[in-house]
PDB file of N, CA and C in Angstrom:
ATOM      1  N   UNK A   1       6.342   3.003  48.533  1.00  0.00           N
ATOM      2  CA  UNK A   1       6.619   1.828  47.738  1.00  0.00           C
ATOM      3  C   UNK A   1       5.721   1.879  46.503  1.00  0.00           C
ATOM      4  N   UNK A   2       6.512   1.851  45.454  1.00  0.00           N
ATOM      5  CA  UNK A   2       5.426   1.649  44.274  1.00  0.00           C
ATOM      6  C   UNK A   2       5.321   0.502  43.773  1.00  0.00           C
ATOM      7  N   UNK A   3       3.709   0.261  43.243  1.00  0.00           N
ATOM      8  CA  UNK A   3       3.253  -0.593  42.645  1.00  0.00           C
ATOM      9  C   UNK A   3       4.234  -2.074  42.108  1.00  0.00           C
ATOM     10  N   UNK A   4       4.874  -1.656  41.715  1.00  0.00           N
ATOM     11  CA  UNK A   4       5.831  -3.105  40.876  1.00  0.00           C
ATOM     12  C   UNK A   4       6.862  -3.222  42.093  1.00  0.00           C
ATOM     13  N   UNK A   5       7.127  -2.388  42.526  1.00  0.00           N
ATOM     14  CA  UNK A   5       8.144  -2.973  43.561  1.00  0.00           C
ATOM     15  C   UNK A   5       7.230  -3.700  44.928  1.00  0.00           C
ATOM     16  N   UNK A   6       5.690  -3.271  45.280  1.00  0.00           N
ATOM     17  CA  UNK A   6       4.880  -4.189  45.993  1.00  0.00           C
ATOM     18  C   UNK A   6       4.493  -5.848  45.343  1.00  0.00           C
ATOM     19  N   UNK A   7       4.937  -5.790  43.932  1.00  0.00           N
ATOM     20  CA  UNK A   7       4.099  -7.180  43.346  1.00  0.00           C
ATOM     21  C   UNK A   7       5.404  -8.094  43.488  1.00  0.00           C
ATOM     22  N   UNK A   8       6.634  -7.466  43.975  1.00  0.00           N
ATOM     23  CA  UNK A   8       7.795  -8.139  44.352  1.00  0.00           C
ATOM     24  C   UNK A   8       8.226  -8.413  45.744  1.00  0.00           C
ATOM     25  N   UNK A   9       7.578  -7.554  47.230  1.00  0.00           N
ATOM     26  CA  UNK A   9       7.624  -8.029  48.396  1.00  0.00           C
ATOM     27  C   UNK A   9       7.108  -9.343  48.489  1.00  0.00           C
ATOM     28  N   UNK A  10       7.207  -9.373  50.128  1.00  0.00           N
ATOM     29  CA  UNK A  10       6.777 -10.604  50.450  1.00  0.00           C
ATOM     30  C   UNK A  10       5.959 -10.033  51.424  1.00  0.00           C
ATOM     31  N   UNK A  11       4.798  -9.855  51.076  1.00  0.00           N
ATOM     32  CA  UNK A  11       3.616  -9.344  52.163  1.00  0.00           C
ATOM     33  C   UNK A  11       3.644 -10.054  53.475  1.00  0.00           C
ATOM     34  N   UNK A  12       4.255 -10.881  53.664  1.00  0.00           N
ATOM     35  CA  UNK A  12       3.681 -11.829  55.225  1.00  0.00           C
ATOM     36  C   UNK A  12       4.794 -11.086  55.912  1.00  0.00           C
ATOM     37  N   UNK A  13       5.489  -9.902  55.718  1.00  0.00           N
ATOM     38  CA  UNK A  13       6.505  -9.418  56.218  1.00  0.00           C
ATOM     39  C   UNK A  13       5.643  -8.132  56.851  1.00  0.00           C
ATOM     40  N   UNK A  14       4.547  -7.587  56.352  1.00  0.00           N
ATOM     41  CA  UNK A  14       4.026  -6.763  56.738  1.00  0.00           C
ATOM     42  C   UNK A  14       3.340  -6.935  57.665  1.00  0.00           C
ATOM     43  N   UNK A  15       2.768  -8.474  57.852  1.00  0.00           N
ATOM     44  CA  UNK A  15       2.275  -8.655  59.389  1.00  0.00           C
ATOM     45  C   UNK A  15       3.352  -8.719  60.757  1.00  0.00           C
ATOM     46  N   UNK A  16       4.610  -9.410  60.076  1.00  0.00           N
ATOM     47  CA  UNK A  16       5.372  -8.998  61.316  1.00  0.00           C
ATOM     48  C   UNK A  16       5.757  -7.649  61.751  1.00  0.00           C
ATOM     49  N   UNK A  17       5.841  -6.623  61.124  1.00  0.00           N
ATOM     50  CA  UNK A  17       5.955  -5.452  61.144  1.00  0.00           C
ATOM     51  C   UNK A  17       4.615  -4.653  61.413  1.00  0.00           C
ATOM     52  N   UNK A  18       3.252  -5.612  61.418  1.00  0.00           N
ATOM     53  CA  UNK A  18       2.115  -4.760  62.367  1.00  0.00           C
ATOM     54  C   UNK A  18       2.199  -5.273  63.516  1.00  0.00           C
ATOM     55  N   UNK A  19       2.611  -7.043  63.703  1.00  0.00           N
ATOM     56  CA  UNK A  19       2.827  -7.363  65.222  1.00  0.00           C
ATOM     57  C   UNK A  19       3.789  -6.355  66.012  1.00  0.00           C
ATOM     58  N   UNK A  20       4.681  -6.328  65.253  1.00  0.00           N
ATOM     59  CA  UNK A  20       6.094  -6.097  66.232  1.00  0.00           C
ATOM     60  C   UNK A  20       5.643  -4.111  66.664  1.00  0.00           C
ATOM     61  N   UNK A  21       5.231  -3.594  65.728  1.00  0.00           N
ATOM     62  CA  UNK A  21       4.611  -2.404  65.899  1.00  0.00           C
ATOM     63  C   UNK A  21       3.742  -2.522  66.890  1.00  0.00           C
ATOM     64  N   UNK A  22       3.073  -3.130  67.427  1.00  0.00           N
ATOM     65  CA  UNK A  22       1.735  -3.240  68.530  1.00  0.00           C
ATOM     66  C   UNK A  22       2.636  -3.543  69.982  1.00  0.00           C
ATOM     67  N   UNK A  23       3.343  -4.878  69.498  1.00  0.00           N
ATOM     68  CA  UNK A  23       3.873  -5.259  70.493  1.00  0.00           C
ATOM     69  C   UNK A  23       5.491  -4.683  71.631  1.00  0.00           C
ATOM     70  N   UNK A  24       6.297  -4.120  70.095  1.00  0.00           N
ATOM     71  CA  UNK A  24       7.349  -3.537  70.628  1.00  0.00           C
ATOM     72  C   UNK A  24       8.599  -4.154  70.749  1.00  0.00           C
ATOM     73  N   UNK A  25       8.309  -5.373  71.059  1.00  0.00           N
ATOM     74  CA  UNK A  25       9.312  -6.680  72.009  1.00  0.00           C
ATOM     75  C   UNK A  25       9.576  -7.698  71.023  1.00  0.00           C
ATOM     76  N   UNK A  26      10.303  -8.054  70.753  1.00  0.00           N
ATOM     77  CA  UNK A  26      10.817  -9.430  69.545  1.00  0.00           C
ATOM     78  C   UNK A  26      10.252 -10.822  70.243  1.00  0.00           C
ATOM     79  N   UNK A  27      10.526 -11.074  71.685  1.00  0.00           N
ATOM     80  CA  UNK A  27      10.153 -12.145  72.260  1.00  0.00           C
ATOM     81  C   UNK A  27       8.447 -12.392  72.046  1.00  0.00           C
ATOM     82  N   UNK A  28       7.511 -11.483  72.279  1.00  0.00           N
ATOM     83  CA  UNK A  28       6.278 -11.275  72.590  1.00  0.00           C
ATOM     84  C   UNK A  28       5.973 -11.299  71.291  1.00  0.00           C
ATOM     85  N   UNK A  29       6.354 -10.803  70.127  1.00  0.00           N
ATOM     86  CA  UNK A  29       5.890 -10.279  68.511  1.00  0.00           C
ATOM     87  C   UNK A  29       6.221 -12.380  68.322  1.00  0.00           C
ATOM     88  N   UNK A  30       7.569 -12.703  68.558  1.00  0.00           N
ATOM     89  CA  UNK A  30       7.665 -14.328  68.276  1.00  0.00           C
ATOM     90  C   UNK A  30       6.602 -14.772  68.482  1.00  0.00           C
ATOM     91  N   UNK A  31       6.076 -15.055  69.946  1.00  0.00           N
ATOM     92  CA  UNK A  31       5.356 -15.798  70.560  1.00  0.00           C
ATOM     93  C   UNK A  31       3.568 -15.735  69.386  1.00  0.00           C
ATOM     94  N   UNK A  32       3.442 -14.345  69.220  1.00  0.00           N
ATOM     95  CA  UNK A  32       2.286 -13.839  68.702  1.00  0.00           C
ATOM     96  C   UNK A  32       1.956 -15.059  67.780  1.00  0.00           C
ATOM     97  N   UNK A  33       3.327 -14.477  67.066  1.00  0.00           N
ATOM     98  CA  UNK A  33       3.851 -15.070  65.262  1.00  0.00           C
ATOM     99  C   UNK A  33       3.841 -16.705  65.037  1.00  0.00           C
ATOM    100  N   UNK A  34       4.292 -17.453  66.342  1.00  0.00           N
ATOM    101  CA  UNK A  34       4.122 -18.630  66.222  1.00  0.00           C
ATOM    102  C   UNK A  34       5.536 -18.777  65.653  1.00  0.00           C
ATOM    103  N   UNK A  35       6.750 -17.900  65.900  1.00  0.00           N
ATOM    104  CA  UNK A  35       7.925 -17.932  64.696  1.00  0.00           C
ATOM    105  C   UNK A  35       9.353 -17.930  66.292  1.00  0.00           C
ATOM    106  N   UNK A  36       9.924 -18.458  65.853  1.00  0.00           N
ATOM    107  CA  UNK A  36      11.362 -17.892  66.473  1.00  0.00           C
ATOM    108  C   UNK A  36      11.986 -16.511  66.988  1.00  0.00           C
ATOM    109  N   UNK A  37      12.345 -16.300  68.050  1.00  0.00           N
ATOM    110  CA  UNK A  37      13.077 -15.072  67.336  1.00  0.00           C
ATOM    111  C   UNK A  37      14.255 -14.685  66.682  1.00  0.00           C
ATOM    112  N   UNK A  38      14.831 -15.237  66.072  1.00  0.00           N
ATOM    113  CA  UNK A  38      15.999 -15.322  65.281  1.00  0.00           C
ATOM    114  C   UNK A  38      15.096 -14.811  63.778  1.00  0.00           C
ATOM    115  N   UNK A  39      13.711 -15.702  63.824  1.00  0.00           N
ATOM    116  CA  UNK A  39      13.012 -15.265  62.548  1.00  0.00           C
ATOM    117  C   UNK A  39      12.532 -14.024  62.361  1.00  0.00           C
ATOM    118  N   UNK A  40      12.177 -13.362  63.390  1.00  0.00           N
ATOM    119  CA  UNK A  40      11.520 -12.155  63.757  1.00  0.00           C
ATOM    120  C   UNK A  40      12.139 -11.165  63.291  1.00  0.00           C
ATOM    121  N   UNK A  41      13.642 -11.497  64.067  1.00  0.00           N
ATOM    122  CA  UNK A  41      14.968 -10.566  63.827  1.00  0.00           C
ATOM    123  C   UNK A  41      15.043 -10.164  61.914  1.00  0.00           C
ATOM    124  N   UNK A  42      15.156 -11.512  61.617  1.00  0.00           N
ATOM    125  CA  UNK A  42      15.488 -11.592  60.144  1.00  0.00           C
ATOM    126  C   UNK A  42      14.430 -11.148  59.456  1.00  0.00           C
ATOM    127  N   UNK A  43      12.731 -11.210  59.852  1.00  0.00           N
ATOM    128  CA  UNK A  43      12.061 -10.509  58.929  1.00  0.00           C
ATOM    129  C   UNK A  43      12.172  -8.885  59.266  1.00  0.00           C
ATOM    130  N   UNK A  44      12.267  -8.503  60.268  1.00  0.00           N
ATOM    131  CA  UNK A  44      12.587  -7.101  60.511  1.00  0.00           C
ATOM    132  C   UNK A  44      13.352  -6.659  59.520  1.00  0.00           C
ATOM    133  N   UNK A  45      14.641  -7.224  59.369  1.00  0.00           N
ATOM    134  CA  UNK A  45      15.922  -7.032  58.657  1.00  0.00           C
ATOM    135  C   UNK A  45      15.726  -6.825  57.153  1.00  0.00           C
ATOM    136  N   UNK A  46      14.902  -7.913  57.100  1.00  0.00           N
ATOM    137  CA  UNK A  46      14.387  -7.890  55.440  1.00  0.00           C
ATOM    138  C   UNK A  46      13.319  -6.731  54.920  1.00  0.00           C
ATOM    139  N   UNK A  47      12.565  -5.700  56.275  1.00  0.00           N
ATOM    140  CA  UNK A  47      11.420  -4.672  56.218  1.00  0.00           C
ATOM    141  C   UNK A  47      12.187  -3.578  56.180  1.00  0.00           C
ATOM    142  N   UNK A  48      13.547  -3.598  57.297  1.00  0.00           N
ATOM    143  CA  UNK A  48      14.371  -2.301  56.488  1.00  0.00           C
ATOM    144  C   UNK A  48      14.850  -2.363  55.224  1.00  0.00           C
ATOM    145  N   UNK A  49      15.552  -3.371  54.606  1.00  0.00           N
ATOM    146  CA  UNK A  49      15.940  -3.440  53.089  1.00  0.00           C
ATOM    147  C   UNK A  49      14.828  -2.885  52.546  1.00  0.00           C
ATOM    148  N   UNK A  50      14.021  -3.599  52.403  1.00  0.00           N
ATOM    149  CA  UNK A  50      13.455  -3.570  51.345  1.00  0.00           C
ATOM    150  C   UNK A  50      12.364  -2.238  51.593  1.00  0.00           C
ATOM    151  N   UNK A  51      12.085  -1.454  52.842  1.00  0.00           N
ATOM    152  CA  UNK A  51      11.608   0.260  53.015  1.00  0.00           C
ATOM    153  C   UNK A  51      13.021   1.011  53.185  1.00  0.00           C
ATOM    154  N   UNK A  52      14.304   0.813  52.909  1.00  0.00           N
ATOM    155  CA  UNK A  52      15.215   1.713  53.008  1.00  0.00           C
ATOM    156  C   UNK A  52      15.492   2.296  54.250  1.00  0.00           C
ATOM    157  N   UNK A  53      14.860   2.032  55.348  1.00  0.00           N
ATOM    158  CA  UNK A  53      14.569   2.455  56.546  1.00  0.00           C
ATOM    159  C   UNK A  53      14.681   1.596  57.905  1.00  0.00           C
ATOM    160  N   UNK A  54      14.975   2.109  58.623  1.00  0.00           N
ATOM    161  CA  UNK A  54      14.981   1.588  60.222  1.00  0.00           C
ATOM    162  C   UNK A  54      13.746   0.879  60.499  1.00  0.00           C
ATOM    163  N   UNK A  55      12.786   2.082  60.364  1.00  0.00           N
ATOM    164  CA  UNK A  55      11.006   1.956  60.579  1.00  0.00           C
ATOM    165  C   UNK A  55      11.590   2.099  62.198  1.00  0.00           C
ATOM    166  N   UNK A  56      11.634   0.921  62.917  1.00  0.00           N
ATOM    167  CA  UNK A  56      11.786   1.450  63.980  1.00  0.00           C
ATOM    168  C   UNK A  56      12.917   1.784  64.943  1.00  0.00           C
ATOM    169  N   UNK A  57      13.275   2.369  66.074  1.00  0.00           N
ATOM    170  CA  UNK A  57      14.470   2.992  66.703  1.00  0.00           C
ATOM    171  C   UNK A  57      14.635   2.435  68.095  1.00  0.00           C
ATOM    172  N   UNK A  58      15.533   1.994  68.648  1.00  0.00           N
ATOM    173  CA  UNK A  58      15.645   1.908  69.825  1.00  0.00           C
ATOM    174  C   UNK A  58      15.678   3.147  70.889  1.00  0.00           C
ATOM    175  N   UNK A  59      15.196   3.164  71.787  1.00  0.00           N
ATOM    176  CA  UNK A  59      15.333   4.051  73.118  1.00  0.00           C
ATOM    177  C   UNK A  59      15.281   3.811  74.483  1.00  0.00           C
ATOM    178  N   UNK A  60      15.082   4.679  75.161  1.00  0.00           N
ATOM    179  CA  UNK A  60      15.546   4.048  76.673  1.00  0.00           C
ATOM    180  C   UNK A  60      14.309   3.576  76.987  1.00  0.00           C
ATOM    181  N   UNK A  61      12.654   4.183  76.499  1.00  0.00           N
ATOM    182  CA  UNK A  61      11.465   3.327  76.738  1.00  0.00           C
ATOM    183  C   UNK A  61      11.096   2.319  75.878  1.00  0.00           C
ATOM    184  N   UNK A  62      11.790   1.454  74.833  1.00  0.00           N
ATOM    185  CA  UNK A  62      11.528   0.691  74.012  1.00  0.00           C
ATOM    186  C   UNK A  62      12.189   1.102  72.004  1.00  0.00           C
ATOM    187  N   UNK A  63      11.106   0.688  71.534  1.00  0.00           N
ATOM    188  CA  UNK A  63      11.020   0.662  70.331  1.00  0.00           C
ATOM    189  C   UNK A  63      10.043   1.437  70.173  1.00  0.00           C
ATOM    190  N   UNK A  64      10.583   2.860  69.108  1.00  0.00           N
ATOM    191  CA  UNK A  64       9.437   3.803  68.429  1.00  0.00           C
ATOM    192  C   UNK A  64       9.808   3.586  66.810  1.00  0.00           C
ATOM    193  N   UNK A  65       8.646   4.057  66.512  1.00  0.00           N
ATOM    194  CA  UNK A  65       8.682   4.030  65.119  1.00  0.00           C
ATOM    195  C   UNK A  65       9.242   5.339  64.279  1.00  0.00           C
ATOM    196  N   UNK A  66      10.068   5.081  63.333  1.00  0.00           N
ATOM    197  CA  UNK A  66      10.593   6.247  63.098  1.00  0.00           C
ATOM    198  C   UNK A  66       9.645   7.353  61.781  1.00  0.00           C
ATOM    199  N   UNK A  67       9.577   7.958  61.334  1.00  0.00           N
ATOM    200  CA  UNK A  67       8.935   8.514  60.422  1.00  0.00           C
ATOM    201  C   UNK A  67       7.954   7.580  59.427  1.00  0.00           C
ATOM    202  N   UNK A  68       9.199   6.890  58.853  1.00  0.00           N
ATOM    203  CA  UNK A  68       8.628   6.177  57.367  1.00  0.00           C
ATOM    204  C   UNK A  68       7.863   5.029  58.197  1.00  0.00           C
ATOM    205  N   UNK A  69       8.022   4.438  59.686  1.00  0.00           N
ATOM    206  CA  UNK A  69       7.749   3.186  60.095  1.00  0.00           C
ATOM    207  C   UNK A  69       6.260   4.043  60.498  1.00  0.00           C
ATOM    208  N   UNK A  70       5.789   4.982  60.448  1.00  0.00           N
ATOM    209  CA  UNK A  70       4.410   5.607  61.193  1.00  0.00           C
ATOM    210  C   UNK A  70       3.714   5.964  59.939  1.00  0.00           C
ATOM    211  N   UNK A  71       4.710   6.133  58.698  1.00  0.00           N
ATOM    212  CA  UNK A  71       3.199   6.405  57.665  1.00  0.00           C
ATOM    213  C   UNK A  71       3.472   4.791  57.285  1.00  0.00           C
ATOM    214  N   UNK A  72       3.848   3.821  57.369  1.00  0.00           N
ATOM    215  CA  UNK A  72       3.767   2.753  56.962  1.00  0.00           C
ATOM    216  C   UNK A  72       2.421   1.730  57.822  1.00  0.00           C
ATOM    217  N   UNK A  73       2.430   2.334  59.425  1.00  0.00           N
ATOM    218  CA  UNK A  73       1.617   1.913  60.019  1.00  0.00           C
ATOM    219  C   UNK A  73      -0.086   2.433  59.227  1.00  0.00           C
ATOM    220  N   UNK A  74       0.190   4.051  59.290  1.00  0.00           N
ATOM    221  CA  UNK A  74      -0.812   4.392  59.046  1.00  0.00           C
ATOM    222  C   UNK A  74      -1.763   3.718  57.779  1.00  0.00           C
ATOM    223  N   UNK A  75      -0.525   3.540  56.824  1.00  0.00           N
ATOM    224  CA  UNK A  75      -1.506   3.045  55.780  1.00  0.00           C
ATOM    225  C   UNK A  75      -1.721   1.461  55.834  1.00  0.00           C
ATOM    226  N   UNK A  76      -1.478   0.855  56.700  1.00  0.00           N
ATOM    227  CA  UNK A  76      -1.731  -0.502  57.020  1.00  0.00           C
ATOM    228  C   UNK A  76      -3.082  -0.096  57.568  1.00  0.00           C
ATOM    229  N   UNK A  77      -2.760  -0.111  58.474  1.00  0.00           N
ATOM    230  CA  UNK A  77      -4.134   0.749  58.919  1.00  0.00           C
ATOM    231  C   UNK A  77      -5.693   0.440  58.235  1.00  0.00           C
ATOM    232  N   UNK A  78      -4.830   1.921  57.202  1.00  0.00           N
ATOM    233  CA  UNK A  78      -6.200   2.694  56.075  1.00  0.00           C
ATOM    234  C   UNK A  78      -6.751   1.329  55.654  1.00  0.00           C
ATOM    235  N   UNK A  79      -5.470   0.079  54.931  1.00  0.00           N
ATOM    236  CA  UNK A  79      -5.944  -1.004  53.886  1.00  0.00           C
ATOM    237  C   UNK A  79      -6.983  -1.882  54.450  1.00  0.00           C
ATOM    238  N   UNK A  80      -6.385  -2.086  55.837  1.00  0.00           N
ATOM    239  CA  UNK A  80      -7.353  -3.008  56.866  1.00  0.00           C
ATOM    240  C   UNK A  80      -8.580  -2.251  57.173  1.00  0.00           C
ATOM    241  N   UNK A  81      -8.694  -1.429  57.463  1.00  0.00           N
ATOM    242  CA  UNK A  81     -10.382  -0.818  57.589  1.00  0.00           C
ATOM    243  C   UNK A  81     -10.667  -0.562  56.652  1.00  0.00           C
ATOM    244  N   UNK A  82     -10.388  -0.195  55.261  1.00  0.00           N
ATOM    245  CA  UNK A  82     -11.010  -0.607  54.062  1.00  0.00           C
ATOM    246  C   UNK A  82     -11.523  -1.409  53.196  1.00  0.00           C
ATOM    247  N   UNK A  83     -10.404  -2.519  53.510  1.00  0.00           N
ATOM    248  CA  UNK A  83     -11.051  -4.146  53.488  1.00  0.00           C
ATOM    249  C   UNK A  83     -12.131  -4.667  54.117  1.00  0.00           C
ATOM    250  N   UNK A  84     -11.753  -4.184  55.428  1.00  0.00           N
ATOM    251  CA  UNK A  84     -13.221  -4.771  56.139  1.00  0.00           C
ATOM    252  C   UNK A  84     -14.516  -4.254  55.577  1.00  0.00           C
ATOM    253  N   UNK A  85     -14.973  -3.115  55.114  1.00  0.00           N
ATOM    254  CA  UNK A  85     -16.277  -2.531  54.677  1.00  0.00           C
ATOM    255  C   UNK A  85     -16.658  -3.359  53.698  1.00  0.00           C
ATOM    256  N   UNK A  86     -15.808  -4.153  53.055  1.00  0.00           N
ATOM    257  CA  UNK A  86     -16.341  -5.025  51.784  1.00  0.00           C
ATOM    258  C   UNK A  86     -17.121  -5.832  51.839  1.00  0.00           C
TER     259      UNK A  86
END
């Protein structure tokens, strides 16, 4: 994602997409979120648009993350332990 197209997300989309990444489960990522899951659904929906991507995949053990959804984690990640040193 570049620069001008980040000053146009909606960042609070990226926390549902670190919950739902931890958690796996839409019901459990809701509960986390304090949100619906109908809302959950729909911010998911709005994290593939707007990464072009699945991010994550269904399978017979759950929800994995697909390529772009694992360097997306990763650099969530990087930002949050970089922030913190401040």
């Amino acid at each position: 994602m570049r620069l001008t197209q980040l000053r146009q997300a909606d960042l609070n989309l990226l926390i549902v997409f670190a919950v739902f990444a931890e958690e796996r489960n839409v019901s459990r990522s809701a509960e986390r979120l304090l949100l619906s899951q109908p809302a959950v659904s729909r911010a998911l929906q709005r994290l593939r648009e707007m990464f072009h991507d699945n991010l994550f995949v269904r399978t017979a053990a759950g929800y994995e993350l697909t390529p772009q959804g694992q360097r997306l984690l990763q650099e969530l990640e990087s930002c949050c332990r970089s922030s913190i040193a401040f």
